[in-house]
C-alpha atoms as a PDB file:
ATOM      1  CA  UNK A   1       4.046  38.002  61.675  1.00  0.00           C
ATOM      2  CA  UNK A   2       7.076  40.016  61.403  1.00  0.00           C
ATOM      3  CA  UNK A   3      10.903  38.168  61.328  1.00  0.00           C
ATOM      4  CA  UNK A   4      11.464  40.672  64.276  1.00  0.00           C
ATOM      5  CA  UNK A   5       8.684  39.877  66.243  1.00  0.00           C
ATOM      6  CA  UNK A   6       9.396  36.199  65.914  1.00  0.00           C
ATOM      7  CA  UNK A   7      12.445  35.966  66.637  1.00  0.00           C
ATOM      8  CA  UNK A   8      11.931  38.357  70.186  1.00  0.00           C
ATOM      9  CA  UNK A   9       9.413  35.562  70.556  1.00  0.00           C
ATOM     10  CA  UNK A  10      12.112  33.241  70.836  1.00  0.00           C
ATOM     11  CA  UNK A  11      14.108  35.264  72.803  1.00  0.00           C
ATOM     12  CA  UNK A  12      11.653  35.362  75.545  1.00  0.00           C
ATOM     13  CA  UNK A  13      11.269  31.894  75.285  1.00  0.00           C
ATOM     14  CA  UNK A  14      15.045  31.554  75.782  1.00  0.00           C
ATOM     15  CA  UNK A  15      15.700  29.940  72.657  1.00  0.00           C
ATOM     16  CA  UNK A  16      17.666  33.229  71.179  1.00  0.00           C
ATOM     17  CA  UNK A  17      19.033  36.534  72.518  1.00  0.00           C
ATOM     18  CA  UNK A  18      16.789  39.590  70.960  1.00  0.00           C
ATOM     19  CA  UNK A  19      19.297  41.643  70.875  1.00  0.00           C
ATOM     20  CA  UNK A  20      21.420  39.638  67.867  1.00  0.00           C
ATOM     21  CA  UNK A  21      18.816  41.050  65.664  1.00  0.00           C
ATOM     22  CA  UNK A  22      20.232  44.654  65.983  1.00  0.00           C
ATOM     23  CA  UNK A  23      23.429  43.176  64.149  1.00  0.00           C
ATOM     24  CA  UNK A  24      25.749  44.239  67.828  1.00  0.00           C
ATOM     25  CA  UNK A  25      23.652  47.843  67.292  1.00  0.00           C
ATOM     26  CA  UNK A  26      25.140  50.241  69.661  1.00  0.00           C
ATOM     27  CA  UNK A  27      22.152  51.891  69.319  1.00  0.00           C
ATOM     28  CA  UNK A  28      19.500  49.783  70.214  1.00  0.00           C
ATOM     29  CA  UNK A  29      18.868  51.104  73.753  1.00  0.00           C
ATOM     30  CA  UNK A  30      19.062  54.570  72.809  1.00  0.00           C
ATOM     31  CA  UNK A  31      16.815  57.156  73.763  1.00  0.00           C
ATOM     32  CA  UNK A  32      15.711  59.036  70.882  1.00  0.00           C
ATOM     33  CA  UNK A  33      14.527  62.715  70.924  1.00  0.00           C
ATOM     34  CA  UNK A  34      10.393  62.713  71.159  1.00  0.00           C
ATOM     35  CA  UNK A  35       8.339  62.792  68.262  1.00  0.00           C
ATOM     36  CA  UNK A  36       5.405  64.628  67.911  1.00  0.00           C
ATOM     37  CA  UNK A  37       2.420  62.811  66.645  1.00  0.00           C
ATOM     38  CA  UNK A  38       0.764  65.097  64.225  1.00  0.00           C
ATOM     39  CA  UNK A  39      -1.787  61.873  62.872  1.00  0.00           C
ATOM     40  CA  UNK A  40      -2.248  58.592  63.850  1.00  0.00           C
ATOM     41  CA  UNK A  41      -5.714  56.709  64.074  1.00  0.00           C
ATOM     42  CA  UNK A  42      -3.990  53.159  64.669  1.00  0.00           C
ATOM     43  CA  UNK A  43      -6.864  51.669  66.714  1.00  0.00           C
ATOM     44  CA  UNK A  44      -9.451  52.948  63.995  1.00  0.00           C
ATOM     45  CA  UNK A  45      -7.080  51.617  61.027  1.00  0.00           C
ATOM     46  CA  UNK A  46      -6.491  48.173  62.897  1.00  0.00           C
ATOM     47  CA  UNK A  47     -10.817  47.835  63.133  1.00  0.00           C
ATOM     48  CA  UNK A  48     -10.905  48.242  59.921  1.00  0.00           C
ATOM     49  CA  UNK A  49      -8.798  45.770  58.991  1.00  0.00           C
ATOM     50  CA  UNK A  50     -10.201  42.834  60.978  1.00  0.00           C
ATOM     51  CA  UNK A  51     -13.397  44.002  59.073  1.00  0.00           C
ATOM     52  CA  UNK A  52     -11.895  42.333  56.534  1.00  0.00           C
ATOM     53  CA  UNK A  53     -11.409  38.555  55.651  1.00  0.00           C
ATOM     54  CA  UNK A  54      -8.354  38.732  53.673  1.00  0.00           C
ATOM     55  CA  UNK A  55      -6.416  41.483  53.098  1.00  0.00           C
ATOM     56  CA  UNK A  56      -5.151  41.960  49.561  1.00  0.00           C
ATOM     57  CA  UNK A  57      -1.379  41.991  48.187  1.00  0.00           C
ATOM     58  CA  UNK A  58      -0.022  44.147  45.359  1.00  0.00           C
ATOM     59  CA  UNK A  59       3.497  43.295  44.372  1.00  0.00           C
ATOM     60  CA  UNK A  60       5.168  42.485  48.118  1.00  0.00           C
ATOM     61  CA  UNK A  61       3.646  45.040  49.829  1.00  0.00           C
ATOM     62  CA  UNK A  62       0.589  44.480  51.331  1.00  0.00           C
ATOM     63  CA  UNK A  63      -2.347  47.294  50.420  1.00  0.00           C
ATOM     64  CA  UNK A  64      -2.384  47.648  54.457  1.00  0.00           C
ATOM     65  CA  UNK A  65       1.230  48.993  54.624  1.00  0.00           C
ATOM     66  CA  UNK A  66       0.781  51.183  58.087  1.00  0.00           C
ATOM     67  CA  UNK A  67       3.162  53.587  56.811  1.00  0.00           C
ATOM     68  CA  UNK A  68       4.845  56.083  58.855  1.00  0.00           C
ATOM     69  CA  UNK A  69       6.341  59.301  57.835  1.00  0.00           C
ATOM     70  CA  UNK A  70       9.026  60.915  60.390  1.00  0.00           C
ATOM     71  CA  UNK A  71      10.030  64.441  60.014  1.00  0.00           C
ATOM     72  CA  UNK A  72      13.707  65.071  61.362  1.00  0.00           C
ATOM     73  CA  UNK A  73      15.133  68.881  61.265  1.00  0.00           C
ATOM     74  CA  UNK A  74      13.615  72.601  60.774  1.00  0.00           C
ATOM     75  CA  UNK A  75      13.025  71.818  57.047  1.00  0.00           C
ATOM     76  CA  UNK A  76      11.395  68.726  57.341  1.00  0.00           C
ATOM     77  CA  UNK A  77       8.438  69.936  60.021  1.00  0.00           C
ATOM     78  CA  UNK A  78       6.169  71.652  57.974  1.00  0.00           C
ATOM     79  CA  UNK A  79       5.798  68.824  55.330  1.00  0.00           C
ATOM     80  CA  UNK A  80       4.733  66.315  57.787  1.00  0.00           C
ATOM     81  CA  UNK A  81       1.924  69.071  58.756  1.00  0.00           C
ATOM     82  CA  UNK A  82       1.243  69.709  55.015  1.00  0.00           C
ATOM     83  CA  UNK A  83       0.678  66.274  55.168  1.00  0.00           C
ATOM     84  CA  UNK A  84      -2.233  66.163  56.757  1.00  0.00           C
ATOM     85  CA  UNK A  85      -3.628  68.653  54.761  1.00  0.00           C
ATOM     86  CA  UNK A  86      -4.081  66.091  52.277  1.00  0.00           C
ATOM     87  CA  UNK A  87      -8.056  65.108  51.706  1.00  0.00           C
ATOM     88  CA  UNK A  88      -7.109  61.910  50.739  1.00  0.00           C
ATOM     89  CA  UNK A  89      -4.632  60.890  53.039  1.00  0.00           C
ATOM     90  CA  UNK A  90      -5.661  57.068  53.915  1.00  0.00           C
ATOM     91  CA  UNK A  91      -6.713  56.062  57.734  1.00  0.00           C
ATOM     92  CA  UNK A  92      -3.676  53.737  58.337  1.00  0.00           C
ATOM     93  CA  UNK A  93      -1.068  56.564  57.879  1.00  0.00           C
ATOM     94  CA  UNK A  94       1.317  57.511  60.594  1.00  0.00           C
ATOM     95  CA  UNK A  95       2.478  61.042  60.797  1.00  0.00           C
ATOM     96  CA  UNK A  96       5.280  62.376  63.525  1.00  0.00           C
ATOM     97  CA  UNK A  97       7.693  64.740  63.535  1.00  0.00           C
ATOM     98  CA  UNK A  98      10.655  66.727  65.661  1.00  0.00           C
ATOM     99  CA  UNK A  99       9.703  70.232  66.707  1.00  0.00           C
ATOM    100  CA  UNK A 100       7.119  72.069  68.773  1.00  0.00           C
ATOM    101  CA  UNK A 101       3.398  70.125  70.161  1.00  0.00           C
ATOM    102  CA  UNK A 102       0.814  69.871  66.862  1.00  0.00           C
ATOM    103  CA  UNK A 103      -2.020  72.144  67.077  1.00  0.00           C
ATOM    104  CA  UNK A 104      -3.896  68.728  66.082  1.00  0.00           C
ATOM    105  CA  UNK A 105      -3.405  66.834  69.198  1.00  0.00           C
ATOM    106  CA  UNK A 106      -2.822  63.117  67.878  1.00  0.00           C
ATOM    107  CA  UNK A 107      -2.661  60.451  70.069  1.00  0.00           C
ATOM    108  CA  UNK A 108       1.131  59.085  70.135  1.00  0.00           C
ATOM    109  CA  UNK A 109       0.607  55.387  68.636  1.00  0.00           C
ATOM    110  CA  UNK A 110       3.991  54.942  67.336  1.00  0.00           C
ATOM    111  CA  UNK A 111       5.008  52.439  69.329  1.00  0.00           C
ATOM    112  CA  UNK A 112       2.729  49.866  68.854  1.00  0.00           C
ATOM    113  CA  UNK A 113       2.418  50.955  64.683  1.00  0.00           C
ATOM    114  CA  UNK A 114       5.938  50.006  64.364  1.00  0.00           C
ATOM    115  CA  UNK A 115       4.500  46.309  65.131  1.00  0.00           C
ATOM    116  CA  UNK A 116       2.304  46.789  61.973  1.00  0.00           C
ATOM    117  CA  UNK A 117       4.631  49.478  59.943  1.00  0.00           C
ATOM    118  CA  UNK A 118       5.541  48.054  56.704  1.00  0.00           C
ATOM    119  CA  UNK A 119       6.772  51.291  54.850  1.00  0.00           C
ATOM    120  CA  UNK A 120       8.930  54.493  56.655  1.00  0.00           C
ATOM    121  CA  UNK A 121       9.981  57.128  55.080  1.00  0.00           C
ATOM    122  CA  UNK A 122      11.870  59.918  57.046  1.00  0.00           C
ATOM    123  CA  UNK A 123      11.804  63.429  55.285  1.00  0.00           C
ATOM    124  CA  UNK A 124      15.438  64.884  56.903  1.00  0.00           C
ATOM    125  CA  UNK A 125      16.745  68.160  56.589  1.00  0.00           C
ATOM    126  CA  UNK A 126      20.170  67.319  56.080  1.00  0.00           C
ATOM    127  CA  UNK A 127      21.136  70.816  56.183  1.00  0.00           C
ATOM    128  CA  UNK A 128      21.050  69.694  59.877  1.00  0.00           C
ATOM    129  CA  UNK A 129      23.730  67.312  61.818  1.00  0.00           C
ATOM    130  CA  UNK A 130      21.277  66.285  64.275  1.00  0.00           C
ATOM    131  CA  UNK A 131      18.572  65.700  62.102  1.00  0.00           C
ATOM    132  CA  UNK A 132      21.367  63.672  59.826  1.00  0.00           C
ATOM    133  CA  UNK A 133      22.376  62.060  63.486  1.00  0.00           C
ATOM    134  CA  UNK A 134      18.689  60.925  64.150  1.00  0.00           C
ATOM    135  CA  UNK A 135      18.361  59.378  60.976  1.00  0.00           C
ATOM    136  CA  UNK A 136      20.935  57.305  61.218  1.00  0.00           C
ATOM    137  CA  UNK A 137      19.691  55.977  64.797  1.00  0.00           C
ATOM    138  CA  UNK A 138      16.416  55.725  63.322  1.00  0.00           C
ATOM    139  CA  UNK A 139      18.032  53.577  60.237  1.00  0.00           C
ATOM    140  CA  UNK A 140      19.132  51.197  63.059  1.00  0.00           C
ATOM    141  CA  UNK A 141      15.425  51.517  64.970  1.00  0.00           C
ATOM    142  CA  UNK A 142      13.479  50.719  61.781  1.00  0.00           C
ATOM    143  CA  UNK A 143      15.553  48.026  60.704  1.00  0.00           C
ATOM    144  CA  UNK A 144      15.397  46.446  64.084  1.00  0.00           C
ATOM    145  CA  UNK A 145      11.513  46.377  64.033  1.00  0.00           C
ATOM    146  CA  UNK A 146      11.619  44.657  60.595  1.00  0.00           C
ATOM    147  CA  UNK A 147       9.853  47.517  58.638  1.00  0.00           C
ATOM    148  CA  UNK A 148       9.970  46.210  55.018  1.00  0.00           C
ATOM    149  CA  UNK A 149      10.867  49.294  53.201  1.00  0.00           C
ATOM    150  CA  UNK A 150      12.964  51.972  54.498  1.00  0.00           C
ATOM    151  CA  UNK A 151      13.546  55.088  52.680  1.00  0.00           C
ATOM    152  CA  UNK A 152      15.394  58.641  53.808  1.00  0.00           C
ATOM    153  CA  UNK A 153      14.054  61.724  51.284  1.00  0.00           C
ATOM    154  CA  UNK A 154      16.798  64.200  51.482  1.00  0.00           C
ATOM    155  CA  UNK A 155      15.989  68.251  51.993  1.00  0.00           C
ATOM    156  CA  UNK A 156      18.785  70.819  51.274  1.00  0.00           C
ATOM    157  CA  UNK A 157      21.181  67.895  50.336  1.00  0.00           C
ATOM    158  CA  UNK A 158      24.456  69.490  49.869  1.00  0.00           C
ATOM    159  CA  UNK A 159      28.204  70.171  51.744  1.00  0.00           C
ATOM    160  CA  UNK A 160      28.469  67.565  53.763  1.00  0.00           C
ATOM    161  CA  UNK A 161      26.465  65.217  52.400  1.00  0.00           C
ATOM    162  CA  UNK A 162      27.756  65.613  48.953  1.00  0.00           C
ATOM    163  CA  UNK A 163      31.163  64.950  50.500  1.00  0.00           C
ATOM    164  CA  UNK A 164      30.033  61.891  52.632  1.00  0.00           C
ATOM    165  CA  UNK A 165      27.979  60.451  50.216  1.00  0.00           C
ATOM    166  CA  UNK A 166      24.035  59.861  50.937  1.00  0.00           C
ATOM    167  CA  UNK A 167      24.026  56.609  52.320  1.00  0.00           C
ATOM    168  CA  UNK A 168      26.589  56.622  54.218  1.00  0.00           C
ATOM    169  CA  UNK A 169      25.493  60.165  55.574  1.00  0.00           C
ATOM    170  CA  UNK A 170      22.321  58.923  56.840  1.00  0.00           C
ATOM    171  CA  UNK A 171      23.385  54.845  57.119  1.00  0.00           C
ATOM    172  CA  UNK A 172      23.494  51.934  54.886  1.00  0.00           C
ATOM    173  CA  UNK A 173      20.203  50.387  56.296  1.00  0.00           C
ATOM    174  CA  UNK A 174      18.038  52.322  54.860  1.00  0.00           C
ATOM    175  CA  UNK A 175      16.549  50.955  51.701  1.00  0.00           C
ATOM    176  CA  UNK A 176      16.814  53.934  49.328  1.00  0.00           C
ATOM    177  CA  UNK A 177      17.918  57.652  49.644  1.00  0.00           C
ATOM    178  CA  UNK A 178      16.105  60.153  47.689  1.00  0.00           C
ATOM    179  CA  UNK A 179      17.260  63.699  47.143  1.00  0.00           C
ATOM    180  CA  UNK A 180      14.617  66.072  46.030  1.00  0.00           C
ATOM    181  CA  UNK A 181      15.900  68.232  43.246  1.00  0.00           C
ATOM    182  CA  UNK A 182      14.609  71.756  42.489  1.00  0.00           C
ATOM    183  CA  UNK A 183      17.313  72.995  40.824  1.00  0.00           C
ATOM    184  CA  UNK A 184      15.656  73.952  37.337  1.00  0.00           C
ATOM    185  CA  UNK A 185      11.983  73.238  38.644  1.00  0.00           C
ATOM    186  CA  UNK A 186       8.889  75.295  38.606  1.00  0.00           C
ATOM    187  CA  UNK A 187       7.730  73.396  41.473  1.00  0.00           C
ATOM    188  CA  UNK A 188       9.405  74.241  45.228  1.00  0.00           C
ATOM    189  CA  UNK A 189      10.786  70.977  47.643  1.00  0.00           C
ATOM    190  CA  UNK A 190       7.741  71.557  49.845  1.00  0.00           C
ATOM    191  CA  UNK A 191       5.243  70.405  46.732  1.00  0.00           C
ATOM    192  CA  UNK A 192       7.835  68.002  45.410  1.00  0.00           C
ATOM    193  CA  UNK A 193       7.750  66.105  48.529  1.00  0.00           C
ATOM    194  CA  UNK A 194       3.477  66.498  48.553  1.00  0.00           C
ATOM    195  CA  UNK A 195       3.306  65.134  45.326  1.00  0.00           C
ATOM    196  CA  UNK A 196       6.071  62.395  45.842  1.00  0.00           C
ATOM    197  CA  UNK A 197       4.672  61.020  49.409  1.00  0.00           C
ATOM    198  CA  UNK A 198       1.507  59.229  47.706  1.00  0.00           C
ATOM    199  CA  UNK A 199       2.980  57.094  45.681  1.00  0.00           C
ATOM    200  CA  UNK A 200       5.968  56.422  47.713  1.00  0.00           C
ATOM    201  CA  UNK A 201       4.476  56.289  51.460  1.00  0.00           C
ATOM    202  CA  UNK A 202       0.727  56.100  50.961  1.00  0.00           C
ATOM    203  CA  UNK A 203      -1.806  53.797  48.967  1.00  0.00           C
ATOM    204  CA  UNK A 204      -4.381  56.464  48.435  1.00  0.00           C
ATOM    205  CA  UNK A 205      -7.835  55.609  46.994  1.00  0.00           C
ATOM    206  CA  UNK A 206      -8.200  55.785  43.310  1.00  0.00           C
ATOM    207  CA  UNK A 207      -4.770  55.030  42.854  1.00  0.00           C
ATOM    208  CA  UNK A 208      -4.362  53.376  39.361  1.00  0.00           C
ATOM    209  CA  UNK A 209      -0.930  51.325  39.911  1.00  0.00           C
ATOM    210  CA  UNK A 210       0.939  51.531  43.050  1.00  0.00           C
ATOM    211  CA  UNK A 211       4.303  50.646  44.654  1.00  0.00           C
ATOM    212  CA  UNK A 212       4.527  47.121  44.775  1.00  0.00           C
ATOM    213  CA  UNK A 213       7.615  47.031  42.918  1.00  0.00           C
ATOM    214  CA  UNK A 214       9.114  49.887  44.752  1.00  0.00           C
ATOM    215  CA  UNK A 215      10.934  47.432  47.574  1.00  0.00           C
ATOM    216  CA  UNK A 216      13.262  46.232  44.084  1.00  0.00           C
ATOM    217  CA  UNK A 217      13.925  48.943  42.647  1.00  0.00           C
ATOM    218  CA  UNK A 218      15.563  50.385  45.647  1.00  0.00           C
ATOM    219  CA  UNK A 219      17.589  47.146  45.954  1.00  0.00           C
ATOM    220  CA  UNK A 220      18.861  47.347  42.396  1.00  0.00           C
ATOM    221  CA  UNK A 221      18.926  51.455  42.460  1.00  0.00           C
ATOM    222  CA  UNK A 222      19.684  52.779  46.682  1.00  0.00           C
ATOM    223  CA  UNK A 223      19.799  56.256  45.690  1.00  0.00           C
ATOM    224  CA  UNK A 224      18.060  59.029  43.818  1.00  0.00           C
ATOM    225  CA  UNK A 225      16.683  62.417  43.080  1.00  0.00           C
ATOM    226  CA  UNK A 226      13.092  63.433  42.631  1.00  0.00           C
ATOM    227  CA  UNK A 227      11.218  66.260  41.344  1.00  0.00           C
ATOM    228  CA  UNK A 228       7.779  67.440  39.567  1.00  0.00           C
ATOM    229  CA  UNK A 229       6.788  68.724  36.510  1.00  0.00           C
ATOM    230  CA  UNK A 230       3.224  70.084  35.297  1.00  0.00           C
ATOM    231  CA  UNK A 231       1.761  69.881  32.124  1.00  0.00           C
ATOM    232  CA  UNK A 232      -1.922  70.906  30.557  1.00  0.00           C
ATOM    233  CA  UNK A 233      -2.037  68.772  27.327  1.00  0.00           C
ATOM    234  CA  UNK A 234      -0.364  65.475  25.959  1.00  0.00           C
ATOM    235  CA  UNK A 235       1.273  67.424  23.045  1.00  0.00           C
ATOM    236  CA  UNK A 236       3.285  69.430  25.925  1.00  0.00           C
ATOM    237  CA  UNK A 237       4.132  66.295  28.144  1.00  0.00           C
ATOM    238  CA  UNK A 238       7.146  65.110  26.207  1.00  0.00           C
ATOM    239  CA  UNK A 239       8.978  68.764  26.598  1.00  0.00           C
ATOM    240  CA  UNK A 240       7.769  68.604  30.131  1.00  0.00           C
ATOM    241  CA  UNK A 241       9.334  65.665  30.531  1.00  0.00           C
ATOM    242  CA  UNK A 242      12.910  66.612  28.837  1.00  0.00           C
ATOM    243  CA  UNK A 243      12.921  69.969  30.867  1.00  0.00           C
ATOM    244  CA  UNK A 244      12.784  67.568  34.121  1.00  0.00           C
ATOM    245  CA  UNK A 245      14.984  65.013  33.224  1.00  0.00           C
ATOM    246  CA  UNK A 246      17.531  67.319  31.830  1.00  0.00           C
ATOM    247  CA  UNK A 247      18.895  68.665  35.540  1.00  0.00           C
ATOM    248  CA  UNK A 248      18.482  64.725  36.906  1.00  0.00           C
ATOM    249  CA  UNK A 249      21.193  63.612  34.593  1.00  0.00           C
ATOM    250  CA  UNK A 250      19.232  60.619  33.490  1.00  0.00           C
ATOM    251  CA  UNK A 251      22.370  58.745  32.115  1.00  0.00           C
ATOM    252  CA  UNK A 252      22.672  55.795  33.380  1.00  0.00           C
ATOM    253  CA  UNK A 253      19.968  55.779  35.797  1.00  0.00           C
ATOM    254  CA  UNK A 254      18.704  52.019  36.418  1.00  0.00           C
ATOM    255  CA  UNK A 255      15.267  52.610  37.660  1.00  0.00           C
ATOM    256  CA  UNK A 256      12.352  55.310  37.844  1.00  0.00           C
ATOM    257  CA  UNK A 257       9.421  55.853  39.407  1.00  0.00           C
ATOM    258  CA  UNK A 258       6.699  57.946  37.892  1.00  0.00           C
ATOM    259  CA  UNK A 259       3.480  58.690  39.744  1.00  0.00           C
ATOM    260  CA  UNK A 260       0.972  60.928  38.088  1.00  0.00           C
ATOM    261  CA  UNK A 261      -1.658  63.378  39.515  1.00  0.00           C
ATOM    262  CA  UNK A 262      -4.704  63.949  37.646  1.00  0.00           C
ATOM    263  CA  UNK A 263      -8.222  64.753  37.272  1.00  0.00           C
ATOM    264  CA  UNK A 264     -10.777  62.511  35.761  1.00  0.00           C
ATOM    265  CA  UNK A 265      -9.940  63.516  32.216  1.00  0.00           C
ATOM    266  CA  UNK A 266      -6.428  61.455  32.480  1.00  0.00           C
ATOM    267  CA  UNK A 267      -5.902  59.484  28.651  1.00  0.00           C
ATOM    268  CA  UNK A 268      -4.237  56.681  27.925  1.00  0.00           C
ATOM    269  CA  UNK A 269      -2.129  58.857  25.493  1.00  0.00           C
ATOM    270  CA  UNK A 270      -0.345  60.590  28.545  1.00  0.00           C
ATOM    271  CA  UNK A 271       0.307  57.042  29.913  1.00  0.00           C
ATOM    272  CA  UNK A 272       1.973  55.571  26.907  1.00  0.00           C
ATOM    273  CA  UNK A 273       3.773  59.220  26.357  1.00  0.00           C
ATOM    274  CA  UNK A 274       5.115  58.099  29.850  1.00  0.00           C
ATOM    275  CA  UNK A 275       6.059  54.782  29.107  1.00  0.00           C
ATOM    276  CA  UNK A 276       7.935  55.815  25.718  1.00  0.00           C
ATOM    277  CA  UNK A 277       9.625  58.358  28.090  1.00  0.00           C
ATOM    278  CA  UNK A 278      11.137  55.137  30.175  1.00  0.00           C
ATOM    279  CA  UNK A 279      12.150  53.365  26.940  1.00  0.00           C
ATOM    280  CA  UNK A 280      14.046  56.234  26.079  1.00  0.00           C
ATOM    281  CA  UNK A 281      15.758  55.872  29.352  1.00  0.00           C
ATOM    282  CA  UNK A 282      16.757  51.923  28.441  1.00  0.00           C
ATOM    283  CA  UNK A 283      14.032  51.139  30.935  1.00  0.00           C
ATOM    284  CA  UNK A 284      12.231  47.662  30.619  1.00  0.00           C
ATOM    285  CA  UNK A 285       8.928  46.992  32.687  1.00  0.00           C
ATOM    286  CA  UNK A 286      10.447  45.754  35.524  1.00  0.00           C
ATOM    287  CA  UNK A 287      12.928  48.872  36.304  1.00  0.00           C
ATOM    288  CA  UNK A 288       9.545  51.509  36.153  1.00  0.00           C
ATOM    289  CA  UNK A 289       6.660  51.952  38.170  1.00  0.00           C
ATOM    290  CA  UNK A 290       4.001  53.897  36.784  1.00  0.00           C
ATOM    291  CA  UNK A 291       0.711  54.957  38.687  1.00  0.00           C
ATOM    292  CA  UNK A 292      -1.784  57.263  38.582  1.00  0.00           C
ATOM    293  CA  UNK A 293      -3.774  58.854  41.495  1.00  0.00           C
ATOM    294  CA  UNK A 294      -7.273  60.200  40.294  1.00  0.00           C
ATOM    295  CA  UNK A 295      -8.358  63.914  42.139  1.00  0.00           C
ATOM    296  CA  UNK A 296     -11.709  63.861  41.805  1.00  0.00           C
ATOM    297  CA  UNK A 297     -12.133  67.750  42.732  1.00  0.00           C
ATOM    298  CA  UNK A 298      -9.069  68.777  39.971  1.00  0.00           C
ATOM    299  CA  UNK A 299      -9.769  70.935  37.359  1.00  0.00           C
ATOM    300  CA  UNK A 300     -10.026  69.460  33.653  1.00  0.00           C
ATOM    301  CA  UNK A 301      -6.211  69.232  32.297  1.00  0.00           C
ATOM    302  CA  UNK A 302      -4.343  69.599  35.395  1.00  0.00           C
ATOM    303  CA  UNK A 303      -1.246  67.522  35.812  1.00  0.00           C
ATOM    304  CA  UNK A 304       1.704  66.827  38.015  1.00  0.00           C
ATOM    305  CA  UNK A 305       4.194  64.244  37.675  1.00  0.00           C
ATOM    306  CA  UNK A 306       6.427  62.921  40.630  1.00  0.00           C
ATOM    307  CA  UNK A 307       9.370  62.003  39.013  1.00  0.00           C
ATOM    308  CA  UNK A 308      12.111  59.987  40.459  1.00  0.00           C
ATOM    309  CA  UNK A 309      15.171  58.482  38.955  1.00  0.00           C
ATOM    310  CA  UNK A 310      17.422  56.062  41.072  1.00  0.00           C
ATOM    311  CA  UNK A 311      20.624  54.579  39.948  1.00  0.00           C
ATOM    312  CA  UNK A 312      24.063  53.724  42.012  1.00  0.00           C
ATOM    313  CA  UNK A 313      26.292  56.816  41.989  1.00  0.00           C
ATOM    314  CA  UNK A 314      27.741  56.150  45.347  1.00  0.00           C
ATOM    315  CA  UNK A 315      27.256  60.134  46.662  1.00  0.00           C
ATOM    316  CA  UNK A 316      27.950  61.429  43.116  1.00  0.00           C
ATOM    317  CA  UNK A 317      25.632  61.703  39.935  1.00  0.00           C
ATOM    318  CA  UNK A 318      27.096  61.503  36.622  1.00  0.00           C
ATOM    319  CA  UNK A 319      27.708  64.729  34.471  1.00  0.00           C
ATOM    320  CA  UNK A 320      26.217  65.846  31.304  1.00  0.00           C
ATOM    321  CA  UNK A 321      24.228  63.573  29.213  1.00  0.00           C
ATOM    322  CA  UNK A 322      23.367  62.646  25.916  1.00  0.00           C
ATOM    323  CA  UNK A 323      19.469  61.966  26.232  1.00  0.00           C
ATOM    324  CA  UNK A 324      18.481  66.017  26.598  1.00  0.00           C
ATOM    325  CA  UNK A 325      20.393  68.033  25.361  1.00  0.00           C
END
């Protein structure tokens, strides 16, 4: 049972007033703007569940996470739809976003998946004050309901922002801020954020690894930049690699997250190319999560790496570094 849910238990009893959980949130009884549900098959994901006996744990996060994905500003609306797009996206995924009705005509479940919601991660435009507005209030909302892992993944992060500083542009209870980073890349934000959503929302099928570490990382590391690189062959991976980490400014970074796409013909030579890649960093074990999600239907030697470096730069990333060159 969630700490929130508890405690509101208690509340009703009489025994404690709900609203101390909000922390003297002003927003707690704020209406926010309607979200569009563009996927949600709660009922059908909670059968399945009860299906089974007991469900399994990797790291702290359960396997059955419920996680929801909220789309907030112009830029962020077409991902969530993209989204969906995904053949493997799993049944116990929540997908909503601001903007126009969906063409798919989901039932809204959100309320009662915030109950169950482990992971939420809001993709904001923060080219856009509202959409920067709305993710603060929805900082406050998730954090209220007790979702585990909160993260914000930034879109058009500059001005303001860069000025403010991440967190405190889109508010300090969010678990982790991620800024995707394109500057250099051959892949656009829109795929950035495709490939980066599995591994950081979603436990797909296949997956080799996962992100049961994630939830510490982002307490060590609160903010980062992500991006993707492709590659066709292990000798090319390491260049690969240097081209992407060169723009990240890798110095000092305290904790990455690497999640590969792949076709059946993945080695075990790309994944220890990958893990001498985070020793070069200075990372140990601990401060990495690797994993691997297996496409079936990919063509032999396709690749794409969602790459993601956190570290605490407090709305500013270090200059230059000595790793690349």
């Amino acid at each position: 049972m969630k700490r929130r849910t508890f405690v509101t238990g208690l509340g009703a009893a009489g025994l404690c007033a709900p609203w101390i959980i909000a922390g003297g949130n002003p927003l707690a009884e704020q209406e926010f703007r309607p979200l569009v549900p563009v996927f949600d098959r709660l009922p059908d994901a909670l059968a399945a569940e009860a299906l089974v006996a007991l469900p399994y744990v990797v790291g702290s996060l359960p396997v059955k996470a419920y996680p929801l994905v909220i789309g907030l500003g112009e830029a962020a609306q077409p991902l969530v739809d993209q989204a969906l797009t995904n053949p493997l996206l799993p049944l116990d995924a929540g997908l909503y976003r601001t903007g126009a009705a969906s063409a798919h005509g989901a039932t809204d479940w959100l309320t009662q998946r915030l109950e169950s919601c482990e992971v939420a991660v809001l993709l904001v435009d923060a080219a856009d004050p509202r959409a920067l507005a709305e993710c603060r209030d929805w900082a406050w909302k998730l954090a209220y309901d007790d979702v585990f892992l909160r993260v914000a993944v930034l879109l058009n992060a500059s001005g303001p922002v860069e000025q403010r500083g991440r967190r405190a542009a889109v508010g300090t209870l969010l678990h982790g801020v991620i800024e995707v980073w394109t500057h250099g890349a051959t892949l656009s934000a829109a795929q950035t954020v495709q490939f980066l959503l599995p591994g950081l929302a979603f436990e797909l099928p296949g997956t080799i690894g996962g992100r049961g570490n994630a939830d510490w990382l982002f307490s060590e590391a609160p903010e980062a930049r992500t991006t993707a690189v492709c590659w066709e062959h292990e000798s090319i991976l390491p260049a690969a690699l240097a081209n992407a980490c060169g723009p990240l400014d890798p110095q000092g970074c305290s904790g990455a997250i690497l999640l590969v796409h792949a076709g059946r013909d993945f080695t075990a030579g790309e994944l220890d190319v990958l893990h001498r890649h985070c020793d070069r960093l200075g990372l140990n074990y601990a401060e990495r999560e690797i994993a691997v999600v297996v496409h079936p239907d990919w063509a032999k030697r396709r690749r794409v790496l969602s790459l993601t470096l956190l570290g605490k730069w407090d709305g500013t990333w270090p200059v230059g570094s000595s790793l690349y060159p």
